[in-house]
C-alpha atoms as a PDB file:
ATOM      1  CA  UNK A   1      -2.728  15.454  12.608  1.00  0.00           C
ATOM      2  CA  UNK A   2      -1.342  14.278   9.121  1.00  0.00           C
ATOM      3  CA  UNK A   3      -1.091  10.567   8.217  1.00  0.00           C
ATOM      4  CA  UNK A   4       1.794   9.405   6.180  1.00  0.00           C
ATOM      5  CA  UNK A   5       1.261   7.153   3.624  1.00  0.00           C
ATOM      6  CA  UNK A   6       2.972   4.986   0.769  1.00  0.00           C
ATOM      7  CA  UNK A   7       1.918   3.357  -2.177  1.00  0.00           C
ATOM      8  CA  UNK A   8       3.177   0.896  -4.785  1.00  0.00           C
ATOM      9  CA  UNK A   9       3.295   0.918  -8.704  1.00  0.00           C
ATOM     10  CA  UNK A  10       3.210  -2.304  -9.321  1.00  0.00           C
ATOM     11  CA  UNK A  11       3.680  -2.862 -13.204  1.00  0.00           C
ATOM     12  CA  UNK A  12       3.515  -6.411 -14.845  1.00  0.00           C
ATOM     13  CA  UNK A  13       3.234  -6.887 -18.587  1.00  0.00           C
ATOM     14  CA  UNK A  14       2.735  -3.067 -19.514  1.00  0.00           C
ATOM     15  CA  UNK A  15      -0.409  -2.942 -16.387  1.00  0.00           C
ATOM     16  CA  UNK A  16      -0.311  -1.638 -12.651  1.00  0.00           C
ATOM     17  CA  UNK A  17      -2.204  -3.217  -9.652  1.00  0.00           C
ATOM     18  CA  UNK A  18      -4.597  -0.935  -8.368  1.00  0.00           C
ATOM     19  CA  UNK A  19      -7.175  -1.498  -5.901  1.00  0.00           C
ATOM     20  CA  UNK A  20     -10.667   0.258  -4.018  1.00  0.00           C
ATOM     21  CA  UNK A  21      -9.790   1.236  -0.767  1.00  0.00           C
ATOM     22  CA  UNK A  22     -13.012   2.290   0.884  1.00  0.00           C
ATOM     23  CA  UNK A  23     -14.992  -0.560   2.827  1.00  0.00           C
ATOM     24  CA  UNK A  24     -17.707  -2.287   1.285  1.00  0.00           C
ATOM     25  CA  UNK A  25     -18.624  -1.045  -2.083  1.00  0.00           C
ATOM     26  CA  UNK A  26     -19.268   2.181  -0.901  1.00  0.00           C
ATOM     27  CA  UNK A  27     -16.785   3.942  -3.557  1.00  0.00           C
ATOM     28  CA  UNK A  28     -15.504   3.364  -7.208  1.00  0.00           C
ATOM     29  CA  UNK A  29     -12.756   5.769  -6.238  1.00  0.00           C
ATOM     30  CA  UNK A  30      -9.200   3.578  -7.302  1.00  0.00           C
ATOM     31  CA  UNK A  31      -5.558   3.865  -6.162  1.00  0.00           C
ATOM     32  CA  UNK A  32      -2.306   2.401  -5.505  1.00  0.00           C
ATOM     33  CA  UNK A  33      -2.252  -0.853  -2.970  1.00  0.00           C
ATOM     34  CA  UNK A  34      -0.282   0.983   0.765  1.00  0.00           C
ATOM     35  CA  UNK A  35      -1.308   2.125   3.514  1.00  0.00           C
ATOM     36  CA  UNK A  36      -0.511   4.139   6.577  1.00  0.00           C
ATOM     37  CA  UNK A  37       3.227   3.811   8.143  1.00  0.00           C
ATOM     38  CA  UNK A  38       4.155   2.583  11.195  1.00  0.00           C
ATOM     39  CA  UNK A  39       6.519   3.922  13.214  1.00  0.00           C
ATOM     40  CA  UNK A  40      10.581   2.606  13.526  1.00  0.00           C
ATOM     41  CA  UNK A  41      10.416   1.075   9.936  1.00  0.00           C
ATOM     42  CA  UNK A  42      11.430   2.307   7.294  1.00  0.00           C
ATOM     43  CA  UNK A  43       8.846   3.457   4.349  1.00  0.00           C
ATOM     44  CA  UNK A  44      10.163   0.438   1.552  1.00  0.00           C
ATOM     45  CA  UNK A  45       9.633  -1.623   4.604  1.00  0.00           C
ATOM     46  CA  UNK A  46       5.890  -0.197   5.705  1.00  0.00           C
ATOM     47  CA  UNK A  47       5.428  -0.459   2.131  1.00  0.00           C
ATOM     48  CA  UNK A  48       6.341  -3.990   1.295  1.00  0.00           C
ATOM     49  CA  UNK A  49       4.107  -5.102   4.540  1.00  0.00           C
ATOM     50  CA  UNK A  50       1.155  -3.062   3.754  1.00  0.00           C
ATOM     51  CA  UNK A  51       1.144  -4.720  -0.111  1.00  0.00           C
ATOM     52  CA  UNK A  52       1.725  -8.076   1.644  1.00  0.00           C
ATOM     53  CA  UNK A  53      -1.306  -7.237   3.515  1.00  0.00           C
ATOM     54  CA  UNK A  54      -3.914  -6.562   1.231  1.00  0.00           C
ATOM     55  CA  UNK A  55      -2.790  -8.285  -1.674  1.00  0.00           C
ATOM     56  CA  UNK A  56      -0.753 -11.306  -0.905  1.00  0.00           C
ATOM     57  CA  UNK A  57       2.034  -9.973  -3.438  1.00  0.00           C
ATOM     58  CA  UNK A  58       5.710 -10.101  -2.174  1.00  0.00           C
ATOM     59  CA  UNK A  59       7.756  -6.825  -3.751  1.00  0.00           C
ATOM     60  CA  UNK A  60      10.747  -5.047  -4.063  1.00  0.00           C
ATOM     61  CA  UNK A  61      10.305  -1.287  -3.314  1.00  0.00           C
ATOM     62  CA  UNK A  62      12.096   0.902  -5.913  1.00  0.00           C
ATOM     63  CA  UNK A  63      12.001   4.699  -6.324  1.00  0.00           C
ATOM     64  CA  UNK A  64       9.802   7.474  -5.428  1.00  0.00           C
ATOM     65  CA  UNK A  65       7.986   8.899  -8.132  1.00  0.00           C
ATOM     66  CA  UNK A  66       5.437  10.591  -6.560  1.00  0.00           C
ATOM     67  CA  UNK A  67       4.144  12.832  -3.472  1.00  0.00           C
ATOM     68  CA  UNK A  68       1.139  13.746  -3.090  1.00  0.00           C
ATOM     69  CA  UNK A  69      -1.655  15.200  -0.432  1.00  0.00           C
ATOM     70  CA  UNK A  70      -5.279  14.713   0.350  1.00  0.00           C
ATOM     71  CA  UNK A  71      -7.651  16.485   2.796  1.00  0.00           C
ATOM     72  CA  UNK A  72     -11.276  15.818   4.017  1.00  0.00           C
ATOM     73  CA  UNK A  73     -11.810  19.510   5.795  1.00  0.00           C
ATOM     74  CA  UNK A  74     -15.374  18.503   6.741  1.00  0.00           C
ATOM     75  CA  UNK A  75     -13.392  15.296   8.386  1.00  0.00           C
ATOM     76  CA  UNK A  76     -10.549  16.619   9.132  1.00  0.00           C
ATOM     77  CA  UNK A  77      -8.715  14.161   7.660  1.00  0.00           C
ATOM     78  CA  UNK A  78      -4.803  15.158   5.963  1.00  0.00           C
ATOM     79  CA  UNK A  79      -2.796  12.382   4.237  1.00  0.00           C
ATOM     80  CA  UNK A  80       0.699  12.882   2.397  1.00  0.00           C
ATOM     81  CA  UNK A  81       1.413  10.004   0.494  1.00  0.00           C
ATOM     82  CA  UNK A  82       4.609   8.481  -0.889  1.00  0.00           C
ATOM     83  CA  UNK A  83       4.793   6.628  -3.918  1.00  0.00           C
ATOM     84  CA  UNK A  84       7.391   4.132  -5.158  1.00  0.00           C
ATOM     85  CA  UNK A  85       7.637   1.949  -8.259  1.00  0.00           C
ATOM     86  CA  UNK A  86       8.004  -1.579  -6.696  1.00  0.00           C
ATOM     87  CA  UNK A  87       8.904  -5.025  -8.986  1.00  0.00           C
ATOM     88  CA  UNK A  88       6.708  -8.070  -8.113  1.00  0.00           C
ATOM     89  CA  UNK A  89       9.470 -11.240  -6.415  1.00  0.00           C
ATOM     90  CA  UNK A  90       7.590 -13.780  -7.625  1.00  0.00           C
ATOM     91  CA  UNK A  91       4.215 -14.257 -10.145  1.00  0.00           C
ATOM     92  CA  UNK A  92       1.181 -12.378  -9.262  1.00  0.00           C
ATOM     93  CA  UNK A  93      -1.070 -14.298  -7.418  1.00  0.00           C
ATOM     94  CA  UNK A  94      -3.808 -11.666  -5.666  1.00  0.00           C
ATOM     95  CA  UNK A  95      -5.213 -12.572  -2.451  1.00  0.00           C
ATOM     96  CA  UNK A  96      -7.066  -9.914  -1.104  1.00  0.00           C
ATOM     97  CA  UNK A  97      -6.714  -9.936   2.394  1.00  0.00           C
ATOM     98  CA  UNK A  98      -6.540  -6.857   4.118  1.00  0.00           C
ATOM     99  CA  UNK A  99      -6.799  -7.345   8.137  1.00  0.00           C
ATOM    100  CA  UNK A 100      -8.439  -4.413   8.681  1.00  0.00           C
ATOM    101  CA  UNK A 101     -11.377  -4.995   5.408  1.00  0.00           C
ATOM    102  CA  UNK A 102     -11.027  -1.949   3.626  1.00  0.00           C
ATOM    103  CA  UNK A 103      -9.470  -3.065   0.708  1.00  0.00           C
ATOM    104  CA  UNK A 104     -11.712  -5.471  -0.910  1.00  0.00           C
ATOM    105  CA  UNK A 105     -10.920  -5.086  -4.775  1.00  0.00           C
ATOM    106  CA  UNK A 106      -8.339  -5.323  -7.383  1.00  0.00           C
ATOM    107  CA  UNK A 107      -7.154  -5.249 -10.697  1.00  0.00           C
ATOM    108  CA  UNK A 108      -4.642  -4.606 -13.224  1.00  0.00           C
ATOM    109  CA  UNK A 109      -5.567  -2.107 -15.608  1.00  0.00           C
ATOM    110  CA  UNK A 110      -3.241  -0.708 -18.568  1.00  0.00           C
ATOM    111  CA  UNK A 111      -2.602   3.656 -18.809  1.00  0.00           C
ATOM    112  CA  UNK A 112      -5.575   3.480 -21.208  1.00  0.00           C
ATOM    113  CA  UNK A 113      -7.563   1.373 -18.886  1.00  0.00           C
ATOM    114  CA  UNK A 114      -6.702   3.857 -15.785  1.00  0.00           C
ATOM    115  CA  UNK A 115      -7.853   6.559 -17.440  1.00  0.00           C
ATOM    116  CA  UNK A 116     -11.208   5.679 -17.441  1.00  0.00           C
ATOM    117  CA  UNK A 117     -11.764   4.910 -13.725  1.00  0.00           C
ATOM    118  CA  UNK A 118     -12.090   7.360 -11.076  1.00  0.00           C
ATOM    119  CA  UNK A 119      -8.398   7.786  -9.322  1.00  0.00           C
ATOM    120  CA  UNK A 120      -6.565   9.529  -6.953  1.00  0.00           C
ATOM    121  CA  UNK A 121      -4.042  10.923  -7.056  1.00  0.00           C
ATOM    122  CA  UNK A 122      -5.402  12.792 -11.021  1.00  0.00           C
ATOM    123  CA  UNK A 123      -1.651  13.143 -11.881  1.00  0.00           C
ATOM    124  CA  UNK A 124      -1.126   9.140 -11.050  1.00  0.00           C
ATOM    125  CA  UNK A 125      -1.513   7.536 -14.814  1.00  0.00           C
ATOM    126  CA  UNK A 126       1.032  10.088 -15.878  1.00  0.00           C
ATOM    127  CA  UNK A 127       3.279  10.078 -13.331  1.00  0.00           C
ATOM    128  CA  UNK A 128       3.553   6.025 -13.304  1.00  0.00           C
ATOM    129  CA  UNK A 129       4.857   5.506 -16.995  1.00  0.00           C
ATOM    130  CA  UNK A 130       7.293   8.713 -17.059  1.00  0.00           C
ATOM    131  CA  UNK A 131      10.452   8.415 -16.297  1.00  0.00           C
ATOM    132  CA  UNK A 132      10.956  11.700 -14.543  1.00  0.00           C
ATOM    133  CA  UNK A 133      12.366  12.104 -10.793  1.00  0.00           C
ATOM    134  CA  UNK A 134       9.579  12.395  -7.931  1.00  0.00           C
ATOM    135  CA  UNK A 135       7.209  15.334  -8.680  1.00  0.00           C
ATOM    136  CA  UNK A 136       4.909  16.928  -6.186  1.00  0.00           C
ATOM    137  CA  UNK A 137       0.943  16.533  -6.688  1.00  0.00           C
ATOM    138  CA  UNK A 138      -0.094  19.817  -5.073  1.00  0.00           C
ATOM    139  CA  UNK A 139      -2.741  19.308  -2.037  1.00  0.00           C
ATOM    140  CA  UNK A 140      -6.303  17.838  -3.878  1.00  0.00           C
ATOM    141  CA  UNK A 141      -9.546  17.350  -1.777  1.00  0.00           C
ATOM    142  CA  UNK A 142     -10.398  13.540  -1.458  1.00  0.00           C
ATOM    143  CA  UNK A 143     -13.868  12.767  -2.276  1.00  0.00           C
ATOM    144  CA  UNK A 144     -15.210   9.452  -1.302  1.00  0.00           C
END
C-alpha cells in the first residue's frame, strides 16, 4: 500500500523549518515538518494539523512545489509526498510535540545551511527557493 504524505516549507527571515523525523536519535536524516493524511480532509487541511502537531506553529498552506516518492523495498514501505510552501499566522514559537514521538527535533536552517545536512527529498533545497511550478522528484530509496 502507498502512504500519502504532505509537507510544509516554512520560510521565515530567508530560513525553512525542518525537522528529524525518526524516533529517538536514531537518524540525522532531515525533512519538511507533515505527515501522513487522513482521510475526508483536504491535504492544506491534513497539512496545517500535522504542523500544528509536531511543532506548535499555526500556518497558511500555499502552493505545491514539490512531489516526490520514497520506498523501503526491504520494508516495504512506499510514500508519495506533497509539498506546499506554507506562511507562518503568527511568530514562530516551536513546541515540539508530536503525539505520536517521532518528531523530536527542529530547526531553521538557511539554503546554505541545508545543504550540509543529510535531507530527503535531494532535490528539496532547490526546489524550496525557485520559483518554478510543482516538479516531480523521481522515486529515491529512503535510507534511515
Amino acid at each position: 500500500m502507498i502512504r500519502l504524505a504532505v509537507r510544509a516549507a516554512i520560510l521565515d527571515a530567508g530560513r525553512v523549518l525542518v525537522v528529524n523525523a525518526y524516533p529517538g536519535h536514531g537518524s540525522d536524516l532531515w525533512c519538511l515538518p507533515g505527515g501522513g493524511v487522513d482521510p475526508h480532509a483536504s491535504l492544506p487541511e491534513n497539512l496545517a494539523r500535522e504542523v500544528a502537531e509536531e511543532t506548535g506553529l499555526a500556518i497558511v498552506v500555499g502552493a505545491p512545489f514539490l512531489i516526490n516518492e520514497f520506498h523501503d523495498p526491504e520494508r516495504g514501505f512506499h510514500q508519495v509526498e506533497v509539498h506546499f510552501r506554507a506562511t507562518l499566522t503568527a511568530p514562530a514559537r516551536l513546541t515540539l510535540a508530536d503525539p505520536e514521538g517521532i518528531v523530536n527535533r527542529a530547526r531553521w536552517v538557511t539554503r546554505k545551511e541545508l545543504a550540509t545536512l543529510r535531507h530527503k527529498p535531494d532535490s528539496l533545497a532547490a526546489a524550496i527557493w525557485s520559483t518554478d511550478a510543482a516538479g516531480y522528484d523521481a522515486l529515491e530509496r529512503i535510507v534511515p
